[in-house]
Protein backbone atom coordinates (compact mmCIF):
# COMPACT_ATOMS: atom_id res chain seq x y z
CA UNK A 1 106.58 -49.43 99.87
CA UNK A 2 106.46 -49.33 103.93
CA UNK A 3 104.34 -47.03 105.61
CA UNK A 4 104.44 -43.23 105.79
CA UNK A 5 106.87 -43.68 102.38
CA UNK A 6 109.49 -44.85 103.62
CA UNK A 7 111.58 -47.90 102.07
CA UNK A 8 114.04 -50.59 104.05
CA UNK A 9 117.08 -48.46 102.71
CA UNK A 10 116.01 -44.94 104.80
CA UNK A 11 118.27 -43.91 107.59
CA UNK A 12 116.14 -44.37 110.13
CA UNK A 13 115.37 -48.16 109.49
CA UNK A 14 118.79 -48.61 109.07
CA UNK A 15 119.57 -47.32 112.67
CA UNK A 16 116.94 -49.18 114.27
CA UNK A 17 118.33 -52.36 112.72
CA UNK A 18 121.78 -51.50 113.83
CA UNK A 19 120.40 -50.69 117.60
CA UNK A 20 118.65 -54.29 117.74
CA UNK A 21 121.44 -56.09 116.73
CA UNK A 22 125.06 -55.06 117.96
CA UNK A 23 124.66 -51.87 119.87
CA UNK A 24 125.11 -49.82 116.86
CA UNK A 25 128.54 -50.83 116.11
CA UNK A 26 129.97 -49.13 112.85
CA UNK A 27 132.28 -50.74 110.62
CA UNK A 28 135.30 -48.48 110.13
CA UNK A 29 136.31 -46.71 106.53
CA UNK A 30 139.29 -49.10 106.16
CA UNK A 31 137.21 -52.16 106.75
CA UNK A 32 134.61 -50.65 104.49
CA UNK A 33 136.80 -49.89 101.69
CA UNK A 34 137.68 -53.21 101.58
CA UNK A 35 134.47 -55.05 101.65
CA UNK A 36 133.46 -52.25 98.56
CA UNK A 37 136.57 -53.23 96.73
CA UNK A 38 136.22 -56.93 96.83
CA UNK A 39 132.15 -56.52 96.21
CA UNK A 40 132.79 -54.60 92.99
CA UNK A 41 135.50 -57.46 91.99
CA UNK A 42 132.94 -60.21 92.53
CA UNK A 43 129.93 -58.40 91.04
CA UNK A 44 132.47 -57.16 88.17
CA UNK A 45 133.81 -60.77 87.47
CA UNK A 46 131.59 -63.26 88.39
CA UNK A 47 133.74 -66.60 87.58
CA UNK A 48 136.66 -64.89 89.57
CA UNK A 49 137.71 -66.67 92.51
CA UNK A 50 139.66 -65.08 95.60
CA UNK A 51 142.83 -67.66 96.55
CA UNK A 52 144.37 -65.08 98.81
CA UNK A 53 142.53 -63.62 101.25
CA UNK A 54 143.75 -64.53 104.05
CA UNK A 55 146.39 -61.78 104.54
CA UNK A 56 142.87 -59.62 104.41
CA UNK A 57 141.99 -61.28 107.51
CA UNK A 58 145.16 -60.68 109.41
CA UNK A 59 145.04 -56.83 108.83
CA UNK A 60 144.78 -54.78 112.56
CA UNK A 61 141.90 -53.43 111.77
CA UNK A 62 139.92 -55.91 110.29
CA UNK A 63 140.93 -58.06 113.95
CA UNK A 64 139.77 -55.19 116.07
CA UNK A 65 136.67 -54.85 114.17
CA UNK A 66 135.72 -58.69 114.24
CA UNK A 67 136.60 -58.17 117.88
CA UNK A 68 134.39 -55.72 118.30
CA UNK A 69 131.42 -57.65 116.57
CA UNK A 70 131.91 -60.81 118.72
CA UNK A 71 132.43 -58.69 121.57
CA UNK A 72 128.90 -56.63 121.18
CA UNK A 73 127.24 -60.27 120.50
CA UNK A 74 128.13 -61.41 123.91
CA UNK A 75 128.47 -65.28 122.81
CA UNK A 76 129.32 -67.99 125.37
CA UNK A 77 132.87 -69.26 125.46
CA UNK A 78 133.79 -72.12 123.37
CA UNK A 79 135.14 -75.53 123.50
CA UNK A 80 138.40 -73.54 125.57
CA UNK A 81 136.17 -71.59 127.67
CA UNK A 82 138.32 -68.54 127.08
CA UNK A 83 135.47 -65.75 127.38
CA UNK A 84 135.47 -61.97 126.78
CA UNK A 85 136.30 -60.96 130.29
CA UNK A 86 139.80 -63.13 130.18
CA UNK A 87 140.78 -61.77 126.96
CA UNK A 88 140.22 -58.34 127.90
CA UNK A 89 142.16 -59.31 131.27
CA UNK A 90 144.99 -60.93 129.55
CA UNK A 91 145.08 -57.63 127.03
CA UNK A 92 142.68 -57.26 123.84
CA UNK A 93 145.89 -55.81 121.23
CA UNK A 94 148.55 -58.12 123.20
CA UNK A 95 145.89 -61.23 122.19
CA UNK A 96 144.71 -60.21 118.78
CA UNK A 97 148.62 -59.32 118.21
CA UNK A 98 149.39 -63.15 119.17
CA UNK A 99 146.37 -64.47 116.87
CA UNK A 100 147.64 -62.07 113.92
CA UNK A 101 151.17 -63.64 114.39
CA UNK A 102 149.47 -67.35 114.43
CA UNK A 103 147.52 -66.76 111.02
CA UNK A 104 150.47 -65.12 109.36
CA UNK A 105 152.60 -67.94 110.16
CA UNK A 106 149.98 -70.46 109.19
CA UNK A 107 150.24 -71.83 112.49
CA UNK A 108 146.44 -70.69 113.32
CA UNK A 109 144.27 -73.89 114.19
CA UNK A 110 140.36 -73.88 114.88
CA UNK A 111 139.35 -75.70 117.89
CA UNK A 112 136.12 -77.93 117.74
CA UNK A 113 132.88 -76.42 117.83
CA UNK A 114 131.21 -76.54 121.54
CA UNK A 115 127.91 -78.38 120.84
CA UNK A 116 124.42 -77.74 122.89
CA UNK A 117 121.15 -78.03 122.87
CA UNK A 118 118.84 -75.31 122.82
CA UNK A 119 114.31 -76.55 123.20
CA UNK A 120 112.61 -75.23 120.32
CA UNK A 121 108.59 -74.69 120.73
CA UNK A 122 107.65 -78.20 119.55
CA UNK A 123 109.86 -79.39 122.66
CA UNK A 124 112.24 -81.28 120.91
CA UNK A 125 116.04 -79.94 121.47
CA UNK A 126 117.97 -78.10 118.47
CA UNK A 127 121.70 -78.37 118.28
CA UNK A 128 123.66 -74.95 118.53
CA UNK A 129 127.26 -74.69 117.76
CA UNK A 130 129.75 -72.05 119.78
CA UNK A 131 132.78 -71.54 118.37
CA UNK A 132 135.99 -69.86 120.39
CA UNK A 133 136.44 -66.16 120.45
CA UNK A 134 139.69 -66.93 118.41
CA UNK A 135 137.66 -68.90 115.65
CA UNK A 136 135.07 -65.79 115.72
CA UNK A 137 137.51 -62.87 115.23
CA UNK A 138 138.62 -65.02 112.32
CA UNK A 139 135.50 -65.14 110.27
């Protein structure tokens, strides 16, 4: 048990976790309702597998929200070098409209991943891999 009583499930840790890593971004109820219902399934039947979820991923809100994530992350642009900036200049719900069109007509393709490399401590470089916003909202 952590100091003063407290375990990694109290409120408290849970905001400070959210604050360090996206800018305490909630997930909305619909988005949550679905991540319960699929949980239960998988917990409930272990050696069930999912074929069809990718209507699940073309669902407004579950766009917006991955938006949203990649957005508060503040990646570097991909392989296109479409960034944040040009999609919100171009229109965030005309673009995730067009993206939600390209994966339900199957006609969605990732680009390649941007590869660079990052020093670690021991000097030697480690190879990083940035996708496009498009491949991130898709997750």
């Amino acid at each position: 048990m952590p100091v003063e009583g407290r375990g990694l499930s109290s409120r408290q840790t849970q905001e400070v976790g959210k604050d360090r890593r996206l800018g305490n971004l909630g997930t909305p109820i619909t988005v949550q309702r679905l991540q319960t219902a699929l949980h239960a399934k998988a917990k409930a039947s272990p050696n069930f597998r999912f074929y069809a979820l990718y209507d699940k991923i073309v669902r407004e809100d579950i766009l917006v929200h991955a938006f949203a994530l990649c957005r508060a992350n503040q990646g570097a642009p991909g392989v296109d070098r479409q960034d944040f900036a040009q999609v919100e200049g171009y229109g965030v719900e005309r673009w995730l409209g067009e993206l939600a069109q390209n994966l339900t007509a199957k006609r969605y393709r990732s680009a390649p991943v941007r590869r660079v490399y990052i020093p670690k401590p021991n000097g030697q470089p480690r190879a990083l891999g940035i996708a496009t916003v498009a491949a991130h909202c898709t997750f």
